[in-house]
Protein backbone atom coordinates (compact mmCIF):
# COMPACT_ATOMS: atom_id res chain seq x y z
CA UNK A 1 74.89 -39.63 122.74
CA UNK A 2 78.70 -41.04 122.40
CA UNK A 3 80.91 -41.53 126.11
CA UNK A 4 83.78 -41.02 125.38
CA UNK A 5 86.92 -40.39 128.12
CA UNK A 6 88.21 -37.42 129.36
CA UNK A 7 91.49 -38.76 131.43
CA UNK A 8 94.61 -37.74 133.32
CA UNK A 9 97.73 -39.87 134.43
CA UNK A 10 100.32 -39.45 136.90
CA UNK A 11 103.18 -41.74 138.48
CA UNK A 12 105.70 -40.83 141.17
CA UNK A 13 108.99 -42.72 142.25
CA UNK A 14 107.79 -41.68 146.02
CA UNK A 15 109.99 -40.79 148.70
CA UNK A 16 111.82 -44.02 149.90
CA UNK A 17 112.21 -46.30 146.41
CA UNK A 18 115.11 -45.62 144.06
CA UNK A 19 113.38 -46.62 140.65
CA UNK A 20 109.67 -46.59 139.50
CA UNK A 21 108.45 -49.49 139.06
CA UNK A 22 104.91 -48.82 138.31
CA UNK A 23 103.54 -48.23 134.70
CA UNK A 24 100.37 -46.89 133.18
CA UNK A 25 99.16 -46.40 129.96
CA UNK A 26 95.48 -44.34 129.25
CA UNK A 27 94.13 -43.51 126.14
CA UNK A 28 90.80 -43.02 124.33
CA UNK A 29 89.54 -46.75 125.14
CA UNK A 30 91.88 -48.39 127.40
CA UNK A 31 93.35 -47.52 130.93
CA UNK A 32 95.53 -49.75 132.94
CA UNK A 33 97.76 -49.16 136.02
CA UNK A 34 100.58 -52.07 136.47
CA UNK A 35 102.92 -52.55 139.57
CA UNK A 36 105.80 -54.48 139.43
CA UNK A 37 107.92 -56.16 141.80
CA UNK A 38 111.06 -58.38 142.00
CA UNK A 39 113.61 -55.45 141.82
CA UNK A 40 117.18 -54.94 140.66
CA UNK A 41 114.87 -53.36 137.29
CA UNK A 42 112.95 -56.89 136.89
CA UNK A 43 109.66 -55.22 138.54
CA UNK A 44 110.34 -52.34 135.88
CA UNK A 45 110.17 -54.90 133.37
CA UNK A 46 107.26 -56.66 134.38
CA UNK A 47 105.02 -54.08 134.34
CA UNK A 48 106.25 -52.73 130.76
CA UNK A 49 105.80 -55.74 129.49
CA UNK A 50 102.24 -55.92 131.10
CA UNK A 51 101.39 -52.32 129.97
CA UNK A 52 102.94 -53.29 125.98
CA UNK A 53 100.93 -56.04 125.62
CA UNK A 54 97.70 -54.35 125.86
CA UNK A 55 98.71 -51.00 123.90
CA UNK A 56 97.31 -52.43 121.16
CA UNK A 57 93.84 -52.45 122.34
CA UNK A 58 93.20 -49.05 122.28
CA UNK A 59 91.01 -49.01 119.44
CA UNK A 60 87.87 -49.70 117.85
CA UNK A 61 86.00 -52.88 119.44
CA UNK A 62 82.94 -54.85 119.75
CA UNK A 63 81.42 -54.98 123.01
CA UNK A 64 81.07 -58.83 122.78
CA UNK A 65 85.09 -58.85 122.07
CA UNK A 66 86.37 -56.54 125.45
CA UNK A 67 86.62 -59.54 127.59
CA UNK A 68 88.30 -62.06 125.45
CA UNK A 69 90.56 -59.37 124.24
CA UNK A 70 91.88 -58.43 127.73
CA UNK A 71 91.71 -61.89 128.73
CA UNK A 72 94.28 -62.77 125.37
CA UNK A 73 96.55 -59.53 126.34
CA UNK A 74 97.19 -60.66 129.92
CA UNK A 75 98.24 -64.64 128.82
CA UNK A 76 100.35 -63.12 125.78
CA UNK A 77 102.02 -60.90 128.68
CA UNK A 78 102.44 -63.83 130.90
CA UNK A 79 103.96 -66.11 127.75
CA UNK A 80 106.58 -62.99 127.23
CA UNK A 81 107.32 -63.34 130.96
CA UNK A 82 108.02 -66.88 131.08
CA UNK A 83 110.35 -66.56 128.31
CA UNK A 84 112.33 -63.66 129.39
CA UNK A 85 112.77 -65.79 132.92
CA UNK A 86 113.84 -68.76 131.31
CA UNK A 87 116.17 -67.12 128.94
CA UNK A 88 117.61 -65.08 132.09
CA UNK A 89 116.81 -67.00 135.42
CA UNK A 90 118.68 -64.13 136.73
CA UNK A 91 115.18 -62.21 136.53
CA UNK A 92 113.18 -64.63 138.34
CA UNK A 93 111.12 -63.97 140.79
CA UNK A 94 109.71 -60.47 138.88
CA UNK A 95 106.12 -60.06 138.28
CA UNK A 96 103.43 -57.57 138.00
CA UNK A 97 100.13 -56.76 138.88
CA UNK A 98 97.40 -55.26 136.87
CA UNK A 99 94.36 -53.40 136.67
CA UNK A 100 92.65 -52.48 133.28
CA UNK A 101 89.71 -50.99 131.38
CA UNK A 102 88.63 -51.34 128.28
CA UNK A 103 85.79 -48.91 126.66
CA UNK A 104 83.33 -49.52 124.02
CA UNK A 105 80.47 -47.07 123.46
CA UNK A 106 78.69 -47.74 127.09
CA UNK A 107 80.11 -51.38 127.96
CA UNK A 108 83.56 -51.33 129.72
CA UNK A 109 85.42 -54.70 130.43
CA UNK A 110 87.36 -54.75 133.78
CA UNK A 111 90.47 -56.59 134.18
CA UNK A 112 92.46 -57.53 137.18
CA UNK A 113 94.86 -59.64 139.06
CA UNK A 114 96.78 -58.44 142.63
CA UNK A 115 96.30 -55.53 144.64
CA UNK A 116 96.20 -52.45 142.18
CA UNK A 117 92.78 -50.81 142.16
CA UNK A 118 89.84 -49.51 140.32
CA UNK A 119 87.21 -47.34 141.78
CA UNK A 120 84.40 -45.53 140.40
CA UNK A 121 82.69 -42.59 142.12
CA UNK A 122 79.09 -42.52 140.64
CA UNK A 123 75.92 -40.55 142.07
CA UNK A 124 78.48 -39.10 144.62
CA UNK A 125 79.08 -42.89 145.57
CA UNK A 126 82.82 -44.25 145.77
CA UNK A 127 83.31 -47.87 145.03
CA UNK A 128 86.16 -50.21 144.81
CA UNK A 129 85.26 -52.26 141.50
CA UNK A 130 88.18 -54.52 142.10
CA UNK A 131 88.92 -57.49 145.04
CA UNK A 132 92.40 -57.42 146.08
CA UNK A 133 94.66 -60.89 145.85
CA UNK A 134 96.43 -60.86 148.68
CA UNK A 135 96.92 -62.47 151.88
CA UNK A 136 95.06 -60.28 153.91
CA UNK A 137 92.06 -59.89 151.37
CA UNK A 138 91.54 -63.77 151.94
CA UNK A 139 92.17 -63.16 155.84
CA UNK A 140 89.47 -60.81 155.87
CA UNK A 141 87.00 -62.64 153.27
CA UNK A 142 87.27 -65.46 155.80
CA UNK A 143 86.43 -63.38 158.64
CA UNK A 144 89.72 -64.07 160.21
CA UNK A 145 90.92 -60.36 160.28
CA UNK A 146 88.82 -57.03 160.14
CA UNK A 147 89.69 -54.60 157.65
CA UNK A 148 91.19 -52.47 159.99
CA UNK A 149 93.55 -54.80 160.81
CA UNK A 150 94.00 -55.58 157.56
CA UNK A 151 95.31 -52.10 156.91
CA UNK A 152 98.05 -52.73 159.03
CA UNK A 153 99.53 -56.60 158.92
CA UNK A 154 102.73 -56.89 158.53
CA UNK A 155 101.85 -58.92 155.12
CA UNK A 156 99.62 -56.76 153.80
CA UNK A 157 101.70 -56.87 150.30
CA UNK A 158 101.88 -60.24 149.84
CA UNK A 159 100.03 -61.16 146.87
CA UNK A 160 98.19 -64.50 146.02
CA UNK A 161 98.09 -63.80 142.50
CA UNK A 162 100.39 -61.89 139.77
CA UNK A 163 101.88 -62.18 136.51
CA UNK A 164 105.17 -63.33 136.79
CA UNK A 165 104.81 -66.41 133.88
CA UNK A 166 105.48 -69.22 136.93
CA UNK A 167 102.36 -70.02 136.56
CA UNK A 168 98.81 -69.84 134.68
CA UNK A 169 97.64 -66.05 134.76
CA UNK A 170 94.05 -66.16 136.36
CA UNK A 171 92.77 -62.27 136.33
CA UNK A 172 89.13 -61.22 137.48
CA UNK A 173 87.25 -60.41 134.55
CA UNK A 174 83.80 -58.50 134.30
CA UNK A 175 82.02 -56.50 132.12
CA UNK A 176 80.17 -53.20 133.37
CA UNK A 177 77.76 -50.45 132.19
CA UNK A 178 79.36 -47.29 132.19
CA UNK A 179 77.30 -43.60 132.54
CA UNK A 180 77.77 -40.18 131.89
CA UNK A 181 79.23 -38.27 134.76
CA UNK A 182 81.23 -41.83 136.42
CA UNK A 183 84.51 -41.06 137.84
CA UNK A 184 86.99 -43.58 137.80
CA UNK A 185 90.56 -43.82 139.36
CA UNK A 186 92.91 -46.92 138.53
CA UNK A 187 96.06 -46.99 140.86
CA UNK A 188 99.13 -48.83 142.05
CA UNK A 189 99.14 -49.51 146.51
CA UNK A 190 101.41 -46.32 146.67
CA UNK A 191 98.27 -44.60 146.64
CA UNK A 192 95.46 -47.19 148.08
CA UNK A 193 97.55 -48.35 150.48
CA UNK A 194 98.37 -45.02 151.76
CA UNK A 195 95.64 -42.34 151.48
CA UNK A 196 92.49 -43.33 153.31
CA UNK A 197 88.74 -44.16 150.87
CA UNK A 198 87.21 -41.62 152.79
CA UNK A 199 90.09 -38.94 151.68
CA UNK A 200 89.70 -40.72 148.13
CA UNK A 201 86.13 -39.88 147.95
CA UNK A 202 86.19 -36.51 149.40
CA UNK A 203 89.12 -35.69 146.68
CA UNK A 204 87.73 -37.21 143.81
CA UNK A 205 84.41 -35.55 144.42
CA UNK A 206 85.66 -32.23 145.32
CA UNK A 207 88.26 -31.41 142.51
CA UNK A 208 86.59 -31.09 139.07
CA UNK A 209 89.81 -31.13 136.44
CA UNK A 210 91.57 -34.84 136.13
CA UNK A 211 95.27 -33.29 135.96
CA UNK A 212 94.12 -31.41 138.92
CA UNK A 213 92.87 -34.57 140.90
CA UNK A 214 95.96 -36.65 140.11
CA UNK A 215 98.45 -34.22 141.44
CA UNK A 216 96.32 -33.70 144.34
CA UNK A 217 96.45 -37.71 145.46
CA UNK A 218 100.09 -37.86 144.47
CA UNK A 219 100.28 -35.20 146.74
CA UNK A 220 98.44 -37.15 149.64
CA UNK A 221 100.08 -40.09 148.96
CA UNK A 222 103.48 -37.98 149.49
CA UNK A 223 102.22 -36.37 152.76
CA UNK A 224 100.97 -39.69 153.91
CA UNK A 225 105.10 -41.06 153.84
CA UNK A 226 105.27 -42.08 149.93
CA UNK A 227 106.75 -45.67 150.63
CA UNK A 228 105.70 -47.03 147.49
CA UNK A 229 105.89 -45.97 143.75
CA UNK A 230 102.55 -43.97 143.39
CA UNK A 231 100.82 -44.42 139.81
CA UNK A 232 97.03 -43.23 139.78
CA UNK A 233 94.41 -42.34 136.49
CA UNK A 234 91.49 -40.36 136.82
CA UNK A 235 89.26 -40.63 134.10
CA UNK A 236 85.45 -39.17 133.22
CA UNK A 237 83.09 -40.36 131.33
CA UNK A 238 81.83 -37.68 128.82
CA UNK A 239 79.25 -37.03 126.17
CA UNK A 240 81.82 -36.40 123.50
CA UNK A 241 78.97 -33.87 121.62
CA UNK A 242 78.20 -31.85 124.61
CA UNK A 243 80.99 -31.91 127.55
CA UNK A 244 81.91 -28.31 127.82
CA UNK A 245 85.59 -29.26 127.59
CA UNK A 246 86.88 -32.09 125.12
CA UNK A 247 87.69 -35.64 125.49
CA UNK A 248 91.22 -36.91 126.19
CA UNK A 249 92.06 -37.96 122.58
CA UNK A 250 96.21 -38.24 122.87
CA UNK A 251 97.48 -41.50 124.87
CA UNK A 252 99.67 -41.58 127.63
CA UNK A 253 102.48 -44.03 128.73
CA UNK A 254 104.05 -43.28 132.31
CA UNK A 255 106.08 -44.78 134.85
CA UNK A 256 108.64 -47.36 133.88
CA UNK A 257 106.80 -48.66 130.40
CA UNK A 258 107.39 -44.65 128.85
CA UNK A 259 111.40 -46.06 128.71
CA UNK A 260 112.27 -42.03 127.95
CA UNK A 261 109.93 -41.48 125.71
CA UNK A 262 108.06 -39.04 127.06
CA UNK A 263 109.45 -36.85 129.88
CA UNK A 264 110.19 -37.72 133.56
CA UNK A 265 107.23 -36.81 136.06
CA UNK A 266 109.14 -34.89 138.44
CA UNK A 267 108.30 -34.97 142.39
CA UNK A 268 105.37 -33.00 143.35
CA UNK A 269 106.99 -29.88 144.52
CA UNK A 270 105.42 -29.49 147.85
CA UNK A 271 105.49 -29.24 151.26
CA UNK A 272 106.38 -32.89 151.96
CA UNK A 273 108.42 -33.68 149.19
CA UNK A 274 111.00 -30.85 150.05
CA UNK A 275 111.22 -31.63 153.77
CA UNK A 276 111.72 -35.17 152.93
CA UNK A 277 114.74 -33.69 150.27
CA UNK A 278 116.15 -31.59 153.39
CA UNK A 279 116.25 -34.87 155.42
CA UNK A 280 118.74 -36.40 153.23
CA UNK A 281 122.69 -36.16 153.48
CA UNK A 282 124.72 -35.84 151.04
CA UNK A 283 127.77 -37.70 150.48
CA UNK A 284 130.60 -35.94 152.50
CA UNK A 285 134.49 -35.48 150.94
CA UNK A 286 137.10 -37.64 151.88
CA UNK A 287 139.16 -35.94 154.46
CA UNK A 288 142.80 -35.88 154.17
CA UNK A 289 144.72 -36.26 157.60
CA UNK A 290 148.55 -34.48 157.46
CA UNK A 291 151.17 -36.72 158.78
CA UNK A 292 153.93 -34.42 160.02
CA UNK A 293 156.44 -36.84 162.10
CA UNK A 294 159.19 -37.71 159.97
CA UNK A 295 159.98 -41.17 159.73
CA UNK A 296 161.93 -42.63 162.54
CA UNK A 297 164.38 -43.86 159.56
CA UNK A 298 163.83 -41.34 157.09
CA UNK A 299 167.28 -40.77 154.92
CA UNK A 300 168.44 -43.23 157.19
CA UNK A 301 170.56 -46.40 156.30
CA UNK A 302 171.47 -47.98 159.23
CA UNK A 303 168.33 -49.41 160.00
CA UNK A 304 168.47 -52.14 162.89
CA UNK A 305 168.57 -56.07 161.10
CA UNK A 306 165.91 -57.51 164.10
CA UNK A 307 163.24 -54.37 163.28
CA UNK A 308 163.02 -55.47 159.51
CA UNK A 309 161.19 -59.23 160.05
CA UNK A 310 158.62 -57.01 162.84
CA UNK A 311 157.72 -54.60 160.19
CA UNK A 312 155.98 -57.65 158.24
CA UNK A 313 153.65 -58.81 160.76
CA UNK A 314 151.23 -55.68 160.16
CA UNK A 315 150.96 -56.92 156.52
CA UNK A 316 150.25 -59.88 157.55
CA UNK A 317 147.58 -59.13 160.29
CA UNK A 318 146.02 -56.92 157.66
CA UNK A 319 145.88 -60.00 155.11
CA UNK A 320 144.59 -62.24 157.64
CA UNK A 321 141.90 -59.86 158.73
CA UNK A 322 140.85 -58.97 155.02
CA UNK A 323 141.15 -63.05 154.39
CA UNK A 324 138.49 -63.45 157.35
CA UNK A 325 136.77 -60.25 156.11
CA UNK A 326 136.23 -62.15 152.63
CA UNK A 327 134.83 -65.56 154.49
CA UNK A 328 132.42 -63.67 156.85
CA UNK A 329 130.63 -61.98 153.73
CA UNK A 330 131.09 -65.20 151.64
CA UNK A 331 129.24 -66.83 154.34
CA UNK A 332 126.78 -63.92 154.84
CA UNK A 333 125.97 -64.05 151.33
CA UNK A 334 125.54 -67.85 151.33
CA UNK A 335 123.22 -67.18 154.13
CA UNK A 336 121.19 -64.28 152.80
CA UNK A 337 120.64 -66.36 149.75
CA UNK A 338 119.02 -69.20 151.60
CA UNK A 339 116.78 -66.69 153.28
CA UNK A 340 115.31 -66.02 149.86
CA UNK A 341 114.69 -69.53 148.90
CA UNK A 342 111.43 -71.24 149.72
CA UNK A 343 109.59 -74.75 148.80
CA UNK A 344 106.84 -76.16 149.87
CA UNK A 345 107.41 -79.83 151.90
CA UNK A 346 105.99 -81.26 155.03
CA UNK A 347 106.63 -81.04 159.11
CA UNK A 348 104.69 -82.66 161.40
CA UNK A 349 102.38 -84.54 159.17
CA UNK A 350 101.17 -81.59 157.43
CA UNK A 351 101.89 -79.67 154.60
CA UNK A 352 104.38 -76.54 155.11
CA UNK A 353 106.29 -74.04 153.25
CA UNK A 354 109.54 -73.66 154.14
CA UNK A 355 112.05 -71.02 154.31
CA UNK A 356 115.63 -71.29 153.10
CA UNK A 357 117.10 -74.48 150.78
CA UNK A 358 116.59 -77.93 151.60
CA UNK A 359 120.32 -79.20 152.32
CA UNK A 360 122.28 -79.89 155.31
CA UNK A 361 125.85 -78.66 156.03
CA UNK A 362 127.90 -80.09 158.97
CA UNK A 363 124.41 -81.49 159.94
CA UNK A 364 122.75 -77.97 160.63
CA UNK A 365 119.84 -77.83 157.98
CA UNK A 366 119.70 -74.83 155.59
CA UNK A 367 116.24 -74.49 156.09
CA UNK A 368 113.04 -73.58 158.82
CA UNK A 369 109.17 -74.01 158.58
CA UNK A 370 108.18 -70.48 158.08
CA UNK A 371 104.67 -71.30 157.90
CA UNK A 372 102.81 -74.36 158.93
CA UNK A 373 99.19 -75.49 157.63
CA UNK A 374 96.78 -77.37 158.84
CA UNK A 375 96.66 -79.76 155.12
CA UNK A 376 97.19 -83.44 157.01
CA UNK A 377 99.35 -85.32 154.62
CA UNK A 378 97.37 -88.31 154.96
CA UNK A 379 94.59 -86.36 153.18
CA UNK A 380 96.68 -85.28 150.30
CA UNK A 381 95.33 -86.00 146.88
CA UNK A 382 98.08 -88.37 145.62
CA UNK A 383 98.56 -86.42 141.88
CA UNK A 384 100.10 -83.71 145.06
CA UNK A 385 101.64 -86.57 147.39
CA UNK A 386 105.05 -87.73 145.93
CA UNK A 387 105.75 -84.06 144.90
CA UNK A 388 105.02 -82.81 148.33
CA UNK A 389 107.48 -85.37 150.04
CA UNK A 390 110.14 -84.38 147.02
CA UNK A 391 109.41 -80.67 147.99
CA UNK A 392 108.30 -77.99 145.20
CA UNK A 393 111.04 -75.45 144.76
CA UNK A 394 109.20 -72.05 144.83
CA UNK A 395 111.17 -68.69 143.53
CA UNK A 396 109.33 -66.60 145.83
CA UNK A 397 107.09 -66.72 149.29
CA UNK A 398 104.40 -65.59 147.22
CA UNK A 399 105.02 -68.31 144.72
CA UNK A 400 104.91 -70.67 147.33
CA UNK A 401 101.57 -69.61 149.00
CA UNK A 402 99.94 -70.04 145.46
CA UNK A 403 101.46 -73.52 145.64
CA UNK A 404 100.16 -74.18 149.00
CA UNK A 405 96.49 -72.31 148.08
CA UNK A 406 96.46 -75.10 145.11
CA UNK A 407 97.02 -78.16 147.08
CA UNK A 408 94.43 -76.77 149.93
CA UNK A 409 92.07 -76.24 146.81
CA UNK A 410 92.72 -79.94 145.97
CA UNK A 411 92.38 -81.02 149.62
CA UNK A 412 89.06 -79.73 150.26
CA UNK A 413 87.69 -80.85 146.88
CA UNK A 414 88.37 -84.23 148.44
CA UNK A 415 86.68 -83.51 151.64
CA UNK A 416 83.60 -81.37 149.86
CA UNK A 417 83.22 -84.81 147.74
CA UNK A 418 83.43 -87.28 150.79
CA UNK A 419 80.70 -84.82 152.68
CA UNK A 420 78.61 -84.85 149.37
CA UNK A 421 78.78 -88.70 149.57
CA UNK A 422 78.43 -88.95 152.94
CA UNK A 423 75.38 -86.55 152.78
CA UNK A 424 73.73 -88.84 150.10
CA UNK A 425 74.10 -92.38 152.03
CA UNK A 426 72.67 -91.05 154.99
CA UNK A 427 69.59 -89.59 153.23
CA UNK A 428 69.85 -92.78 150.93
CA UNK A 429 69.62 -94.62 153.83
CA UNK A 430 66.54 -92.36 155.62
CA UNK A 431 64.99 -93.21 152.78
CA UNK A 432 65.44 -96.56 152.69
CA UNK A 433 63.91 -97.03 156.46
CA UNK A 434 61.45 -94.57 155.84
CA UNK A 435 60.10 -97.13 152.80
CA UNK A 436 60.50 -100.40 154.72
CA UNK A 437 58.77 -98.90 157.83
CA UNK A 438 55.46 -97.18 154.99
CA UNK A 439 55.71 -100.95 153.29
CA UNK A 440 55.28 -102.71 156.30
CA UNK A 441 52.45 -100.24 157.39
CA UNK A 442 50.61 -100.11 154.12
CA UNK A 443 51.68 -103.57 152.52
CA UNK A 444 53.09 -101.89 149.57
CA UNK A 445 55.26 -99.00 148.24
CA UNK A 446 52.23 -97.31 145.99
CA UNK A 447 50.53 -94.36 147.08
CA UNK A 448 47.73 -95.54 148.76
CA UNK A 449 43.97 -94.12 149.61
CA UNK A 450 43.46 -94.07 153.77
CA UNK A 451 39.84 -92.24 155.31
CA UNK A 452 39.77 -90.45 151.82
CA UNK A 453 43.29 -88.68 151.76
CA UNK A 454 45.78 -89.96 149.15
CA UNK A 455 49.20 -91.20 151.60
CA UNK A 456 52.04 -91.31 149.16
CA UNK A 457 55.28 -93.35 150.00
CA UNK A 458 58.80 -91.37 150.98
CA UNK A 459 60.63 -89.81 147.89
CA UNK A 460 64.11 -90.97 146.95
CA UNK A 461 67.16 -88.47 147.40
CA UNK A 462 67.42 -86.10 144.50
CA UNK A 463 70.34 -86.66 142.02
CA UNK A 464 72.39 -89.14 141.62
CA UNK A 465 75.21 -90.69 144.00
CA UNK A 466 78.19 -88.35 144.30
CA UNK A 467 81.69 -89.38 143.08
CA UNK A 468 84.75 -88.85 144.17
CA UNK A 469 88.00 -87.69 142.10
CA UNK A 470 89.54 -91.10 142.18
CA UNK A 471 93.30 -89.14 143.38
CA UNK A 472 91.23 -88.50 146.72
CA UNK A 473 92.65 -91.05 149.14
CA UNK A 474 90.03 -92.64 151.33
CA UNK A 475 87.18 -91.49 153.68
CA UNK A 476 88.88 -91.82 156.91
CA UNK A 477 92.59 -90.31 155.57
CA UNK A 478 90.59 -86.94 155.04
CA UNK A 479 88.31 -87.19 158.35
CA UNK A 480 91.60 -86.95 160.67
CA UNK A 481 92.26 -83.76 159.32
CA UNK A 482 91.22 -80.32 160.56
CA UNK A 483 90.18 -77.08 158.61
CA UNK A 484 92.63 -75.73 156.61
């Protein structure tokens, strides 16, 4: 018996973005669905650079290899990143996420980091394979938010973790078993974020051909609003020596990383996409308005001396008003690019990421606490103290929440070592009472023989005593402060 892959790929613009985007690549032994973001063609970028760097692994691999060669892609992808942003700051702020598989024989390795998906539909089961990293996801993990409300929070998108070569790239990696007759669909939030699981499931389970099932959930995903680029794969797993139709054996690059070289997937022409086309005007002609009245001086020379100075001030109003014009968006501008600045500093004692830059003009501050944690200060390790009260620049919101997420990380490493600590003094000191008070009973700390039953002395704690990372500051710094 040899699996083998039997595949289809699809990716939309949608109905409300100009670009796409989203890029894909499936082939024989690799399938991987990448969404980028940052815009003005940065997120195009992003996730062709993503989808390029693991091209190459579409071929022949050990099993033992799939992880560490996904693992290598995705930091090579990152390193290309972070040199294309510091070459062109311009760019920064662009990232990507991604999802990938990569086949050998039976074993597949999963790869992923943000809020792309993977599912696989096996024994008429649909599963997400993949945890999202986003705000919400870590809202609901922590019981904080249901799902259903997750499904519609107004920062639903905001992801914790990307590759955008800011920072270390930290995907979920995994390594499956893979069977004949598995289903599996890789796609962008276009699609996930749009078209119900239970309308997943029915449509993966009901619609037999791949190139049939992805035009059917672009079509969904269309009907459903399209907001998003929409990039899905379906993909089956085969016996390559008895499916009754063949395996997928040409690869396929779509979306944004295909850069022309294949054609353009066109809109699905349905239903919703051409009432969504009618809804949209189209630029109308300039008109021309006839001005008839002759000119009160036309072919006219004596034209009176006091008029001529009057006939200026129009000009002038007009060149004042365009001046004030060109100050009023100069200032907008100035404005609108503090509202996409953020760093991370402190308010109130506690760690907070802020929104706009830290200045002052005129003595009204450029900047606002967009959102306020509960991290005391006090209990700041101090390798994340004097950077804190410097402020970290950030280049996006996101950027800054992975910021924040680090020093909370740090923070409760501190308090999870004082507890640990704390934990093994008291019991130390149980133990310690619990020996005096069977020595002063039994006049020694040996097991001893009493009316023919062996009584053995108290037991020590288990271990040894806990340490704590010597950045931590002390014990009663991190007891003011409150969860997290």
């Amino acid at each position: 018996m040899t699996l083998a892959l039997r595949f289809a790929v699809r990716s939309d613009v949608g109905l409300l973005r100009e670009g796409n985007e989203d890029s894909a690549y499936a082939g024989p032994r690799l399938l991987a669905v990448a969404d980028g973001m940052g815009g003005h063609a940065a997120g195009e970028v992003a996730s062709a650079v993503a989808i390029s760097a693991l091209a190459d692994l579409d071929g022949d691999l050990p099993a033992s290899e799939l992880v560490d060669a996904l693992a290598g892609a995705v930091a090579r992808a990152n390193r290309i990143l972070h040199d294309m942003v510091a070459a062109d700051p311009s760019i920064g702020g662009m990232g990507t996420t991604l999802t990938a598989m990569l086949w050998s024989g039976s074993r597949v390795a999963l790869c992923h980091i943000g809020d792309s998906r993977a599912y696989v539909l096996s024994r008429s089961e649909l599963r997400q394979i993949t945890h999202d990293h986003t705000l919400v996801q870590s809202l609901v993990d922590d019981g904080r938010i249901s799902p259903g409300e997750a499904a519609t929070h107004p920062q639903r998108s905001l992801l914790l973790r990307a590759l955008d070569g800011t920072s270390d790239a930290e995907p979920d990696l995994s390594l499956r078993e893979a069977r004949i007759g598995d289903r599996y669909l890789l796609c962008s939030d276009g699609l996930s974020g749009v078209v119900s699981e239970e309308t997943l499931h029915r449509t993966l389970a009901t619609i037999a051909e791949p190139d049939d099932a992805v035009l059917q959930l672009v079509e969904l995903a269309i009907k459903g609003g399209g907001p998003d680029n929409i990039t899905c794969i379906v993909a089956d797993v085969v016996d390559s020596t008895t499916a009754l139709r063949p395996p997928t054996g040409v690869s396929v690059i779509a979306g944004a990383a295909s850069n022309g070289s294949t054609p353009p997937q066109l809109r699905t022409n349905s239903p919703a996409a051409r009432a969504h086309v009618l809804t949209q005007t189209a630029p109308q002609p300039a008109i021309a308005v006839a001005h008839d009245d002759q000119s009160p001086v036309d072919g006219e020379t004596g034209l009176d001396e006091e008029m001529r100075p009057r006939r200026r001030w129009p000009i002038v109003t007009s060149l004042l008003a365009l001046l004030l014009i060109v100050i009023a968006a100069g200032g907008y501008s100035g404005w609108r690019y503090t509202q996409d600045q953020y760093y991370v500093g402190t308010s109130d004692g506690k760690v907070a990421i802020f929104r706009g830059v830290n200045q002052t003009v005129a003595g009204i501050s450029l900047s606002h606490v967009f959102q306020q944690t509960k991290i005391p200060l006090s209990a700041v390790p101090t390798t994340d103290l004097q950077s804190i009260r410097g402020t970290i620049p950030a280049t996006s919101l996101a950027h800054a929440q992975r910021i924040v997420g680090n020093i909370r990380s740090d923070y409760q490493n501190c308090l999870s070592a004082y507890a640990k600590l704390a934990a093994y003094k008291k019991a130390k000191a149980k133990y310690q009472s619990e020996l005096s008070a069977y020595r002063k009973k039994y006049g020694t700390i040996r097991p001893k023989r009493v009316n023919g039953r062996t009584v053995r002395p108290p037991a020590p704690p288990a271990g040894t005593q806990p340490t704590v990372p010597a950045d931590c500051p002390g014990p009663a710094a991190t007891g003011t402060g409150g969860s997290p």
